[in-house]
Protein backbone atom coordinates (compact mmCIF):
# COMPACT_ATOMS: atom_id res chain seq x y z
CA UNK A 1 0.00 0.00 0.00
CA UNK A 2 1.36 3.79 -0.95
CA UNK A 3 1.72 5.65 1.63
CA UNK A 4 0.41 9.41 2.25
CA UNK A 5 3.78 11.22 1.69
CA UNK A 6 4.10 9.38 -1.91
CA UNK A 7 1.19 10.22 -2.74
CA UNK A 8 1.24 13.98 -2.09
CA UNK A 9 4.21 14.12 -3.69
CA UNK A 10 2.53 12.67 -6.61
CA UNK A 11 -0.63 14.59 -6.81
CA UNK A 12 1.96 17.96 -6.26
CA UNK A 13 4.05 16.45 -9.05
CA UNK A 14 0.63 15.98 -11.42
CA UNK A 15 -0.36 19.59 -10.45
CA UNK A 16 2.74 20.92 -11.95
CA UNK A 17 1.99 18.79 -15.62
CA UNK A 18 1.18 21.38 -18.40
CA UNK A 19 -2.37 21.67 -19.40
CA UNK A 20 -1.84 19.85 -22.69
CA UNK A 21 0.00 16.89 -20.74
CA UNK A 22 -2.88 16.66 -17.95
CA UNK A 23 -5.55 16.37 -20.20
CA UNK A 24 -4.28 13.64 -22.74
CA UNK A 25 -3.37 11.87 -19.09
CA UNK A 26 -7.08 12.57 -18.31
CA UNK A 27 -8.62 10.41 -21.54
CA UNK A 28 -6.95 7.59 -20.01
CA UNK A 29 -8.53 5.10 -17.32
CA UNK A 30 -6.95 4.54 -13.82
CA UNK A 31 -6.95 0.32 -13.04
CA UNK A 32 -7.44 -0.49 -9.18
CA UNK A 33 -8.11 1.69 -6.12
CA UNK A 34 -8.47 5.51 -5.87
CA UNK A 35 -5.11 6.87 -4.58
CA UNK A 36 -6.58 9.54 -2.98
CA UNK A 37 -9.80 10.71 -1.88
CA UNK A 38 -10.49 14.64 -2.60
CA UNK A 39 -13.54 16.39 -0.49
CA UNK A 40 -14.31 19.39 -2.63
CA UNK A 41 -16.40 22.42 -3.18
CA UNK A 42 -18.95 21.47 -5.92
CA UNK A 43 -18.48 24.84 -7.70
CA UNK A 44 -15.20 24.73 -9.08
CA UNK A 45 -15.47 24.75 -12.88
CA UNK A 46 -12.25 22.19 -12.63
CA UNK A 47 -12.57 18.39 -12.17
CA UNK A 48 -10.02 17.02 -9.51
CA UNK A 49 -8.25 14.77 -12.01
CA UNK A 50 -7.59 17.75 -14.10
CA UNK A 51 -6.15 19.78 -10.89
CA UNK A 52 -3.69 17.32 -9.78
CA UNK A 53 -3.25 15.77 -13.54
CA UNK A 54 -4.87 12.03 -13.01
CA UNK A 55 -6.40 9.91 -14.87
CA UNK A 56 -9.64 9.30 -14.31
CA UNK A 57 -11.25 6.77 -11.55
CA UNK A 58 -7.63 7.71 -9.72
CA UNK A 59 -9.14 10.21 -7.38
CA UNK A 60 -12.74 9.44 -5.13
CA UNK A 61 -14.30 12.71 -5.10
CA UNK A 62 -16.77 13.63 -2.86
CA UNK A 63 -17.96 17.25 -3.42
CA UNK A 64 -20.92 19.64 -1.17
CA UNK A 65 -21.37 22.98 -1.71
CA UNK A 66 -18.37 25.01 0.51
CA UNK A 67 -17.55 22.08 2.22
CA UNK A 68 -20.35 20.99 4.12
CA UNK A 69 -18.97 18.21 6.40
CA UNK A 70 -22.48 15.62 6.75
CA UNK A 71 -22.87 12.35 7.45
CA UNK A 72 -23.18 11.10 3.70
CA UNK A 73 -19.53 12.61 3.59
CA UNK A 74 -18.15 11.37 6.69
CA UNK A 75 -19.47 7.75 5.40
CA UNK A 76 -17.76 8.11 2.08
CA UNK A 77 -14.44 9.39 3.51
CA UNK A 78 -14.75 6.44 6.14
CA UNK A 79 -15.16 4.06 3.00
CA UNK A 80 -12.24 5.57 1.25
CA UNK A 81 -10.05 5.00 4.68
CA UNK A 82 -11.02 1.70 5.72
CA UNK A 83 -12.48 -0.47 2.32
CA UNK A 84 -10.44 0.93 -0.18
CA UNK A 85 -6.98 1.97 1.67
CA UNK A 86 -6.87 5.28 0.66
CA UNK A 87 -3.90 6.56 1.86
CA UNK A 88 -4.69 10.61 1.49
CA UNK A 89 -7.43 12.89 1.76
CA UNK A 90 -7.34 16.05 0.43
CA UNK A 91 -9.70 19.33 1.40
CA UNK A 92 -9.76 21.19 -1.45
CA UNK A 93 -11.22 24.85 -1.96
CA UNK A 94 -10.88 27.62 -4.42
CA UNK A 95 -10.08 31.37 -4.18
CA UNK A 96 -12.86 31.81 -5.85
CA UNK A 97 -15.50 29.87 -3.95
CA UNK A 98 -19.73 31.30 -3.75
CA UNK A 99 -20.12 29.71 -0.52
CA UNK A 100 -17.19 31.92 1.03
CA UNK A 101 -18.74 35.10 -0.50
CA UNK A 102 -22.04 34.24 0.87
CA UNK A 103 -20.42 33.41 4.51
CA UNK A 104 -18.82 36.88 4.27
CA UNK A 105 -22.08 38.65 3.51
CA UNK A 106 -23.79 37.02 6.13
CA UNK A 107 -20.84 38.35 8.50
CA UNK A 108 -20.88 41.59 7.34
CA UNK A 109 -24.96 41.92 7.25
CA UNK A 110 -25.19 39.76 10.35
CA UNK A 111 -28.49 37.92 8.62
CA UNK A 112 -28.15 34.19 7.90
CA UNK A 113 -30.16 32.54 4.46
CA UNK A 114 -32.74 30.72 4.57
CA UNK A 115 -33.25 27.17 3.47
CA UNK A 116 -30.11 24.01 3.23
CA UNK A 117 -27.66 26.84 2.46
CA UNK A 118 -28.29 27.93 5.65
CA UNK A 119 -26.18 25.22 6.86
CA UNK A 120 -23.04 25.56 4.42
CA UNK A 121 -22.51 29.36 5.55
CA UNK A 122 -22.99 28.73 9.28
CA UNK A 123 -20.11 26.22 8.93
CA UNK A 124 -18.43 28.51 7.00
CA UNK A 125 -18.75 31.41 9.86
CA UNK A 126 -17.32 28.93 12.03
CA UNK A 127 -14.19 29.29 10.13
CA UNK A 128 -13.83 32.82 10.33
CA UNK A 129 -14.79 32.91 14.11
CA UNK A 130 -11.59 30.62 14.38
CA UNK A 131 -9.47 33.18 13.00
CA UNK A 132 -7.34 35.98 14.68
CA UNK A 133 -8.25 38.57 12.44
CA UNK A 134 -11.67 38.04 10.63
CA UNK A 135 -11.19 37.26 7.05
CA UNK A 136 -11.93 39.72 4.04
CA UNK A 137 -11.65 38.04 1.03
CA UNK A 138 -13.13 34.50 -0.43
CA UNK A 139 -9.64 33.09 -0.91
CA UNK A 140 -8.85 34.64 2.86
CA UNK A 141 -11.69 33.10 4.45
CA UNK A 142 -11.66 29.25 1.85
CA UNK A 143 -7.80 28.91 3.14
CA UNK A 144 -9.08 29.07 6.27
CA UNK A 145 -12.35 27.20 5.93
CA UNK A 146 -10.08 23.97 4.54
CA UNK A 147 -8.23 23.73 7.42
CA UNK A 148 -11.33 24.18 9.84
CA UNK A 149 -12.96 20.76 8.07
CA UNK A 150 -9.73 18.74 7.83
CA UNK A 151 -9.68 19.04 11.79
CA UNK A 152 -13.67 18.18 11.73
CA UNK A 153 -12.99 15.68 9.94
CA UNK A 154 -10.96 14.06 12.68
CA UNK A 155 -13.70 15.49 15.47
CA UNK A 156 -16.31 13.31 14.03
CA UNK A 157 -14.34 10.63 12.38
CA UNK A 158 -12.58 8.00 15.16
CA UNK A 159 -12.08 5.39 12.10
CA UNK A 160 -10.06 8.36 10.29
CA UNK A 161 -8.44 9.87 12.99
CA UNK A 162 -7.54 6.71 14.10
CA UNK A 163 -5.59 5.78 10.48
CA UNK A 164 -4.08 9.20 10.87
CA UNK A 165 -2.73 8.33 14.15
CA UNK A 166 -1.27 5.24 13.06
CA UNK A 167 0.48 6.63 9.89
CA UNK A 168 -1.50 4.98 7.39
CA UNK A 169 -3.46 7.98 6.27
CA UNK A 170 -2.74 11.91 6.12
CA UNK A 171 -4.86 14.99 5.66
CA UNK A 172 -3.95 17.88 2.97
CA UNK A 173 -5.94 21.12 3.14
CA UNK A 174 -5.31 23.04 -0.08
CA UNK A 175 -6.77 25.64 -2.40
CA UNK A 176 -7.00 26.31 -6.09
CA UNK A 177 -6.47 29.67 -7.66
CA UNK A 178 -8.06 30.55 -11.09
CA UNK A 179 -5.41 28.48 -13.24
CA UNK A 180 -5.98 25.42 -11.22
CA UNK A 181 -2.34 25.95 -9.39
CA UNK A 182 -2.14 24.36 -5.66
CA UNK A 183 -1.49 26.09 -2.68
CA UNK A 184 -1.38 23.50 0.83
CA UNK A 185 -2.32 25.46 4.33
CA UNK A 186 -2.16 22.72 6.58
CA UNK A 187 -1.12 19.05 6.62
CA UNK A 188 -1.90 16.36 9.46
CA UNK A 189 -0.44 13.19 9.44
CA UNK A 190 2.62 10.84 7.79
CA UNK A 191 3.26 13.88 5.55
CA UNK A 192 6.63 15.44 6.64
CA UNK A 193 9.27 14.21 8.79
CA UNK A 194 8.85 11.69 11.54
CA UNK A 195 9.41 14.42 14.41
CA UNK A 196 6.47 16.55 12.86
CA UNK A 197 3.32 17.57 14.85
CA UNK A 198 0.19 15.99 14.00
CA UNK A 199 -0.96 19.55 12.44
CA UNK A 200 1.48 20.60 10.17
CA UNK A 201 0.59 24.36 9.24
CA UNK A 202 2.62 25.18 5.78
């Protein structure tokens, strides 16, 4: 089994392919297990093979609007982990993410939606109540919000904070900017040295 430094290293590696060169690699058709799962805003115009140049079926997405951390996504991050092996999870946001805008004009106008999206912006407000200095832009307030759910994640997860523990899985929180280029904000995990804290800020 890979394990989650390897495979950072190759999604990083696969971030940095040309455009030309990740999309002929996208037409093809991964064999075997996902070797990675990415948790995603549903949003982003770019698919998470094309971001981190895979082929497809090499990556188990699971995507909710700004991150929305439910039981349907705890279960399918839990099946990643423990049925398929999945050695990494990656949070991934955008700069340029609706649900962040909408969490900052519900801070700034103090008035909450109505309705399910309701639920995605009060999560998202718990983000910038986290913060030292409240945030003021979408990409300010998504780099943020990534690293709020990769330590939810392990809240609310004992079967995935359990592999963490043990070194057989690691967390990436990351954003996208416009041209699809990665930017990590936090790591926890086997995904630096062996003397590294369990939350690796970066």
């Amino acid at each position: 089994m890979s394990n989650p430094m390897s495979i950072w290293q190759q999604l990083r590696a696969g971030n940095e392919v040309p455009s030309i060169r990740k999309r002929a690699r996208h037409k093809s058709v991964h064999q075997g297990a996902p070797v990675a799962a990415v948790f995603r805003c549903a949003d982003t115009h770019l698919s998470s093979e094309m971001v981190f140049g895979q082929s497809q079926g090499a990556l188990l997405d699971v995507s909710t609007w700004g991150h929305v951390v439910d039981t349907g996504v705890l279960a399918t991050l839990e099946h990643a982990v423990d049925n398929l092996n999945t050695p990494l999870i990656v949070i991934l946001g955008h700069q340029e993410c609706t649900a962040m805008r909408a969490a900052l004009r519900a801070w700034q106008n103090a008035e909450l939606p109505n309705g399910a999206s309701r639920l995605t912006i009060e999560q998202a407000l718990s983000s910038i109540l986290r913060l030292p200095t409240p945030a003021t832009t979408a990409a300010e307030l998504s780099s943020a919000h990534v690293v709020s759910v990769g330590m939810s994640l392990l809240e609310h997860s004992p079967l995935i904070a359990g592999r963490v523990d043990a070194g057989r899985c690691g967390i990436v929180c990351a954003t996208t900017d416009h041209q699809g280029r990665i930017s990590a904000h936090a790591t926890v995990g086997a995904l630096g040295e062996p003397s590294d804290s369990l939350l690796e800020c970066v």
